[in-house]
C-alpha atoms as a PDB file:
ATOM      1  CA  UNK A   1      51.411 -44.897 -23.974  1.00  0.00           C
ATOM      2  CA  UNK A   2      54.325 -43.853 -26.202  1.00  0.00           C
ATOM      3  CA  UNK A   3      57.358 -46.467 -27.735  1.00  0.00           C
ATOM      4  CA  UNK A   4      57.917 -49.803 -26.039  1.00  0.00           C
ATOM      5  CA  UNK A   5      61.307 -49.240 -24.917  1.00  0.00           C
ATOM      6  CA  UNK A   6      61.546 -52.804 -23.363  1.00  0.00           C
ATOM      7  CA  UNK A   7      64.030 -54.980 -24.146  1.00  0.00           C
ATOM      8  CA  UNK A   8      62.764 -58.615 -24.428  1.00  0.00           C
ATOM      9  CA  UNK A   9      64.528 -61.498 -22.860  1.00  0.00           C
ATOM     10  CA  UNK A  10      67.233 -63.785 -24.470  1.00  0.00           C
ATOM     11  CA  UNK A  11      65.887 -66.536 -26.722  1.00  0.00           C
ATOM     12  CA  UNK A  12      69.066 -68.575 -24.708  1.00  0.00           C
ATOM     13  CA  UNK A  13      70.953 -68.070 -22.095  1.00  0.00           C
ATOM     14  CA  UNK A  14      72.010 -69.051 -18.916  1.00  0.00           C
ATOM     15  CA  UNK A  15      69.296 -69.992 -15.875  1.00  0.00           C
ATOM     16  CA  UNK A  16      70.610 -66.365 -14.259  1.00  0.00           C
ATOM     17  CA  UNK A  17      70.258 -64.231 -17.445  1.00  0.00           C
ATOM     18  CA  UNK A  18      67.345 -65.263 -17.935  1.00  0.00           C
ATOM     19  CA  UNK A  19      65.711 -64.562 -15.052  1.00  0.00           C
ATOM     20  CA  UNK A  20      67.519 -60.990 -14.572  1.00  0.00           C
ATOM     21  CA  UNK A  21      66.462 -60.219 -18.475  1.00  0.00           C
ATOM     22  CA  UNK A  22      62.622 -61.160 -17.271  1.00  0.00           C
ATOM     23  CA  UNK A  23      62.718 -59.427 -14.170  1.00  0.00           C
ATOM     24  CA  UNK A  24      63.687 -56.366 -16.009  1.00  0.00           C
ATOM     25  CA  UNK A  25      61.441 -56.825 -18.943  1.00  0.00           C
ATOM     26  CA  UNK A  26      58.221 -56.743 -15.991  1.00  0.00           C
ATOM     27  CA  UNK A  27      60.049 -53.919 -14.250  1.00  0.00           C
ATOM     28  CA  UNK A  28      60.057 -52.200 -17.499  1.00  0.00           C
ATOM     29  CA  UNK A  29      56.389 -53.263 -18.203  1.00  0.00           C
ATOM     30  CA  UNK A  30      55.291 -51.779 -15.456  1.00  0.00           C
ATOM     31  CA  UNK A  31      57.192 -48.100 -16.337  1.00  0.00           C
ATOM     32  CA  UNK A  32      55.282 -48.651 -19.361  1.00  0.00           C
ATOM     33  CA  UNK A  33      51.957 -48.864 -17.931  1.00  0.00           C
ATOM     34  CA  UNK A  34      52.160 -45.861 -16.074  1.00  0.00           C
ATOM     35  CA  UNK A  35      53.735 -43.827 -18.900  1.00  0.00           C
ATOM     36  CA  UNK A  36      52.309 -40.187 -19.344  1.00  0.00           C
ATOM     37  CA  UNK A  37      49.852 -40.256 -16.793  1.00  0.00           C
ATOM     38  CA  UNK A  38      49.067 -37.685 -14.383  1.00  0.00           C
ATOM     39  CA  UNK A  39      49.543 -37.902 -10.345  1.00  0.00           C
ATOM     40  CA  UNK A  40      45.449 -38.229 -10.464  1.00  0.00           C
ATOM     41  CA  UNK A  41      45.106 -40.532 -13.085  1.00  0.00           C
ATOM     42  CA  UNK A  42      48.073 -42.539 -11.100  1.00  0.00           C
ATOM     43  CA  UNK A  43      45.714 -42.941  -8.290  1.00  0.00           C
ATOM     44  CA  UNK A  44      42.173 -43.534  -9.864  1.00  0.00           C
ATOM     45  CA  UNK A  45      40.728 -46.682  -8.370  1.00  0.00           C
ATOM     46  CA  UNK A  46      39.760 -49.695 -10.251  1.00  0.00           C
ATOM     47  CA  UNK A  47      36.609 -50.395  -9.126  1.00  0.00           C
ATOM     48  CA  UNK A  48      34.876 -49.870  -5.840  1.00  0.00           C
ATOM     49  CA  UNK A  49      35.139 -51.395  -2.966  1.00  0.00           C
ATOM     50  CA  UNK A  50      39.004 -51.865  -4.560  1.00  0.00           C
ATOM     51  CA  UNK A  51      41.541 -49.469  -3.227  1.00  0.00           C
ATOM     52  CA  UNK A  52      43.982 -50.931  -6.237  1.00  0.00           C
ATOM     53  CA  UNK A  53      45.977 -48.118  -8.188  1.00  0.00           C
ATOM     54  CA  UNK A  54      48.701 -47.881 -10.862  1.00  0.00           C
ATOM     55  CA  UNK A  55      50.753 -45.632  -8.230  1.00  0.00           C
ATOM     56  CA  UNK A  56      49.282 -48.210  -5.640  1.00  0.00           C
ATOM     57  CA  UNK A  57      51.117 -50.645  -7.585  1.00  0.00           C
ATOM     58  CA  UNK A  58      53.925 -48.564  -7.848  1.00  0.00           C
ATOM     59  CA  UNK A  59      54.434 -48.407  -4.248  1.00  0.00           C
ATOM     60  CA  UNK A  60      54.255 -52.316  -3.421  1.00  0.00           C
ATOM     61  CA  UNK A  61      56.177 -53.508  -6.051  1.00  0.00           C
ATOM     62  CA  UNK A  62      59.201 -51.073  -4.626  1.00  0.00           C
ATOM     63  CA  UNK A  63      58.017 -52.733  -1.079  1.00  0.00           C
ATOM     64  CA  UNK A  64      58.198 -56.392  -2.570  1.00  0.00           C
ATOM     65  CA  UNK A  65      61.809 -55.593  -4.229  1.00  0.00           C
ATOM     66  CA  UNK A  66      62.912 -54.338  -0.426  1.00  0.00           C
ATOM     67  CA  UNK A  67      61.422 -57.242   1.224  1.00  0.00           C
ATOM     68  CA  UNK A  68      62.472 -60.031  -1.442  1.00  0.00           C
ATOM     69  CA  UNK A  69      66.584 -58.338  -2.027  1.00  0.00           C
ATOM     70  CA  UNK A  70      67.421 -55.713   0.651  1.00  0.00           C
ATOM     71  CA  UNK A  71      65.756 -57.972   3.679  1.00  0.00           C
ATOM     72  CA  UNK A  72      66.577 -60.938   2.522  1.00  0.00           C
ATOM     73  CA  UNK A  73      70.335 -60.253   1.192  1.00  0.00           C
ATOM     74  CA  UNK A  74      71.714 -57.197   2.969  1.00  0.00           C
ATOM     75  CA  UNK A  75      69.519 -56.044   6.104  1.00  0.00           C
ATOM     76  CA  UNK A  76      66.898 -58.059   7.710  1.00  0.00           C
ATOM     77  CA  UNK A  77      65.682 -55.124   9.796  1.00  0.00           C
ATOM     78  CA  UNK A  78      65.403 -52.756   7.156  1.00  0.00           C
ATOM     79  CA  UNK A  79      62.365 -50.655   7.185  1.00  0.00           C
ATOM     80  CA  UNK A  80      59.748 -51.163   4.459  1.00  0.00           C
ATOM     81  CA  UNK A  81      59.320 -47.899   2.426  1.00  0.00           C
ATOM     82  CA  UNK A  82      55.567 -47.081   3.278  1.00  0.00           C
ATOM     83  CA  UNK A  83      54.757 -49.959   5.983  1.00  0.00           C
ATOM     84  CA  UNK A  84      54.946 -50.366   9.240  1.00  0.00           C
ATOM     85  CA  UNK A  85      55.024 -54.057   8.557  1.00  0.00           C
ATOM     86  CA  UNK A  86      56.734 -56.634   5.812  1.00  0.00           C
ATOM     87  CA  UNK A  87      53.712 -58.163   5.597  1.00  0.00           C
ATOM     88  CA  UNK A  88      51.117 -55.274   5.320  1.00  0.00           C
ATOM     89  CA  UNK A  89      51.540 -54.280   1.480  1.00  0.00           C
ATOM     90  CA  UNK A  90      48.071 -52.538   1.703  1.00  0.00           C
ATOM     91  CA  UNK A  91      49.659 -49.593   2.929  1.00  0.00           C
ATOM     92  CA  UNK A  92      51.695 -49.409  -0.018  1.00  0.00           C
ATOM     93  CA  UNK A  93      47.855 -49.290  -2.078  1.00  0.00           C
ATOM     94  CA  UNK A  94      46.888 -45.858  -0.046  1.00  0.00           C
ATOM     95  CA  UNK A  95      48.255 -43.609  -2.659  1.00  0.00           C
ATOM     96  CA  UNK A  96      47.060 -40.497  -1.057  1.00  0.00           C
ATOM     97  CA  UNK A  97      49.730 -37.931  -0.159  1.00  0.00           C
ATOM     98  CA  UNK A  98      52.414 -39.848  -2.620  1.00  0.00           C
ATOM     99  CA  UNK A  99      52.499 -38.734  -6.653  1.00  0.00           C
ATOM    100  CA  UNK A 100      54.721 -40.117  -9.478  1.00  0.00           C
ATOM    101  CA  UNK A 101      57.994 -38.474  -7.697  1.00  0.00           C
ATOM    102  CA  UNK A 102      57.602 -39.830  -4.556  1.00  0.00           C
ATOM    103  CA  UNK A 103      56.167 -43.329  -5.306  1.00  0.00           C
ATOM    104  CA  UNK A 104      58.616 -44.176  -8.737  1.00  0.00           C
ATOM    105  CA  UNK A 105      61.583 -42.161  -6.686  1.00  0.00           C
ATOM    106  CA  UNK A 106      61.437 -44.745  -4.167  1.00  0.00           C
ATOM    107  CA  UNK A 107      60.968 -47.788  -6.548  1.00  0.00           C
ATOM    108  CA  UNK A 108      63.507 -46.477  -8.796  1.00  0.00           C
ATOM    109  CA  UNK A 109      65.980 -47.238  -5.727  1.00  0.00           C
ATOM    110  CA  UNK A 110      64.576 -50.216  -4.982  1.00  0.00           C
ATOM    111  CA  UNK A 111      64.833 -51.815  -8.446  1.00  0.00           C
ATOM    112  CA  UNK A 112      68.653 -50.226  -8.525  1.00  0.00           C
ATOM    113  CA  UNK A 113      69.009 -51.778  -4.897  1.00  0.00           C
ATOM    114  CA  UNK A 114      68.077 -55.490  -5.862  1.00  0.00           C
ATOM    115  CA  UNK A 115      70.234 -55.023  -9.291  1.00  0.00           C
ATOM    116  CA  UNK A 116      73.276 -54.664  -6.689  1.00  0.00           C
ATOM    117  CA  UNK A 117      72.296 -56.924  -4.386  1.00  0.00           C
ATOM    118  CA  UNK A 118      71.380 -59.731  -7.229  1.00  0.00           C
ATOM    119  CA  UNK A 119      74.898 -58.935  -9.036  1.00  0.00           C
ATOM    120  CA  UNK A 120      77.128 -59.358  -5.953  1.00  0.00           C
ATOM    121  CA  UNK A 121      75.005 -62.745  -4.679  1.00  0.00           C
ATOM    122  CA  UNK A 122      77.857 -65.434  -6.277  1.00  0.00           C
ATOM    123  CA  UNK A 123      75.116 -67.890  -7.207  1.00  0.00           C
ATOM    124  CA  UNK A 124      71.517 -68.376  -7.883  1.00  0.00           C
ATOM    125  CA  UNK A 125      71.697 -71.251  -5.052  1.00  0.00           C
ATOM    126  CA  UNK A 126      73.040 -68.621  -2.457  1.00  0.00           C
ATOM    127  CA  UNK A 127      70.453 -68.417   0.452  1.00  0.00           C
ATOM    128  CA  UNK A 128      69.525 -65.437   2.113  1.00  0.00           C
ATOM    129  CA  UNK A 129      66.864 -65.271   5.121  1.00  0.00           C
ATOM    130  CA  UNK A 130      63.603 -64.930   4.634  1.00  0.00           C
ATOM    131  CA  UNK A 131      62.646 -62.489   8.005  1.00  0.00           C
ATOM    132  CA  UNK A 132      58.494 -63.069   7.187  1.00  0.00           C
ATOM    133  CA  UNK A 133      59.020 -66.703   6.475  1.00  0.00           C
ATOM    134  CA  UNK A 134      61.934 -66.802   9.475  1.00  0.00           C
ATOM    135  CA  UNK A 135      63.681 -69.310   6.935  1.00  0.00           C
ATOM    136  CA  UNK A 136      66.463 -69.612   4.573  1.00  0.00           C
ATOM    137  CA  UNK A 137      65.679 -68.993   0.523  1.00  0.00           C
ATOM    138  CA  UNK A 138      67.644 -69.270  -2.613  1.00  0.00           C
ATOM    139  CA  UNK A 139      68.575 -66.643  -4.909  1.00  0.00           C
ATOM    140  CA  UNK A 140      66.653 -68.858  -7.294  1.00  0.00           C
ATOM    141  CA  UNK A 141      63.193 -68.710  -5.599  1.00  0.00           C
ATOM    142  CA  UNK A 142      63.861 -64.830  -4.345  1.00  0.00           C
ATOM    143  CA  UNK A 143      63.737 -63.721  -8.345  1.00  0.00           C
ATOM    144  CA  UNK A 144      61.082 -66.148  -9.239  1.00  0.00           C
ATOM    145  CA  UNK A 145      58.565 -64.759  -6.488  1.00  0.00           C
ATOM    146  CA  UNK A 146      59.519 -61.140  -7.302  1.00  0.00           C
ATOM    147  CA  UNK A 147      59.324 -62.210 -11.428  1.00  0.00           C
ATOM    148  CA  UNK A 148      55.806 -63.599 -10.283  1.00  0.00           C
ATOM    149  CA  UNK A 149      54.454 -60.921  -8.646  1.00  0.00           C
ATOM    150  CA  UNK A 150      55.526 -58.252 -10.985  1.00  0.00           C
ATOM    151  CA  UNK A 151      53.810 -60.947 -13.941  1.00  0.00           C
ATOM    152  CA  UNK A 152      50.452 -61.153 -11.905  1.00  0.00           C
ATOM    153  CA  UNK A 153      50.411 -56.682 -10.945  1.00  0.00           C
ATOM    154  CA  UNK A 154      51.479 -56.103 -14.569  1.00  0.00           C
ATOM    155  CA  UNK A 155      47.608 -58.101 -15.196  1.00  0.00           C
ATOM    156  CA  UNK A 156      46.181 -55.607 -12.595  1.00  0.00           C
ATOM    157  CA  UNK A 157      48.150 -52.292 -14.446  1.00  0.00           C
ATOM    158  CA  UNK A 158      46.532 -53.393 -17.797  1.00  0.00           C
ATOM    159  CA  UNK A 159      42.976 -53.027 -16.785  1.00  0.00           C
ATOM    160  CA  UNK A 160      43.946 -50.062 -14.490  1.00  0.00           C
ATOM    161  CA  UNK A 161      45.557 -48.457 -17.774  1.00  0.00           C
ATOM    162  CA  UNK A 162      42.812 -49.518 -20.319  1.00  0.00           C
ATOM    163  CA  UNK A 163      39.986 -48.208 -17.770  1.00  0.00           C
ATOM    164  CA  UNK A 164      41.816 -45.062 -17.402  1.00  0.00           C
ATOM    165  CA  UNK A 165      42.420 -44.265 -20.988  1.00  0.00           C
ATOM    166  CA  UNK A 166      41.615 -47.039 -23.156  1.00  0.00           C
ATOM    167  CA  UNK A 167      45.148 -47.657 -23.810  1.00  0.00           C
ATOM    168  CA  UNK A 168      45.399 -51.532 -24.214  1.00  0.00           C
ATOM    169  CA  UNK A 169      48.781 -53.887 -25.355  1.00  0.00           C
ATOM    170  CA  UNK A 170      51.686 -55.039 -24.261  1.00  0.00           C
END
């Protein structure tokens, strides 16, 4: 990996920055993990009978930011990027046919997506509806399930890194 170019979250601030400023921070994270690596060391598996990737990862974190912002927020109906399903994020995983363009191309959007949709919601009470769940959420709870899962696949993209190079930290 090369610099950390993260920028940590606020010691204080309000409930909103600081949930935007550690959303970002995992976003960034996970740019980080996957920082000079080739499109086949991108999509070297972790272990066997695990199909999990860093490009894997790649690809259903910029499905979770369209299902958690644009579906939620904007466009209930919107296609997911690689699934035919909200719910089937396992398609995201099959990283064959996709490299680094492709796969951070489309998350890149997504992430810059969910920054627009996030800015223009008026409050972090604001409810949106949930398509999967076929219920109303909160602003609140969408950016604390998409902080969460970035948290828990930044875990994954450690090992994937360290057993692809030996490249540990941060």
């Amino acid at each position: 990996m090369t610099m950390d170019h993260r920028v940590g979250p606020p010691s204080f601030g309000t409930e909103r920055e600081t949930l935007r400023a550690f959303l970002d921070y995992h976003r960034a994270t996970l740019a980080m993990k996957c920082e000079g690596l080739t499109d086949e060391q991108l999509k070297e598996r972790s272990s066997p009978p695990s199909t999990l990737t860093l490009l894997g990862l790649v690809r259903h974190l910029a499905e979770v930011e369209r299902a958690w912002f644009r579906r939620v927020f904007e466009d209930h109906d919107a296609p997911m990027v690689w699934s035919d399903r909200p719910a089937d994020f396992q398609a995201a995983y099959d990283a064959s046919g996709s490299g680094r363009a492709e796969a951070f191309g489309a998350w890149e959007a997504e992430v810059a997506q969910s920054r627009r949709i996030e800015a223009a919601v008026r409050s972090l009470d604001d409810a949106g509806y949930q398509p999967r769940w076929d219920e109303e959420v909160s602003l609140r709870m969408v950016m604390v399930h998409v902080l969460l899962e970035y948290a828990r696949h930044n875990g994954h993209a450690d090992f994937l890194r360290e057993g692809i190079d030996g490249v540990v930290g941060a």
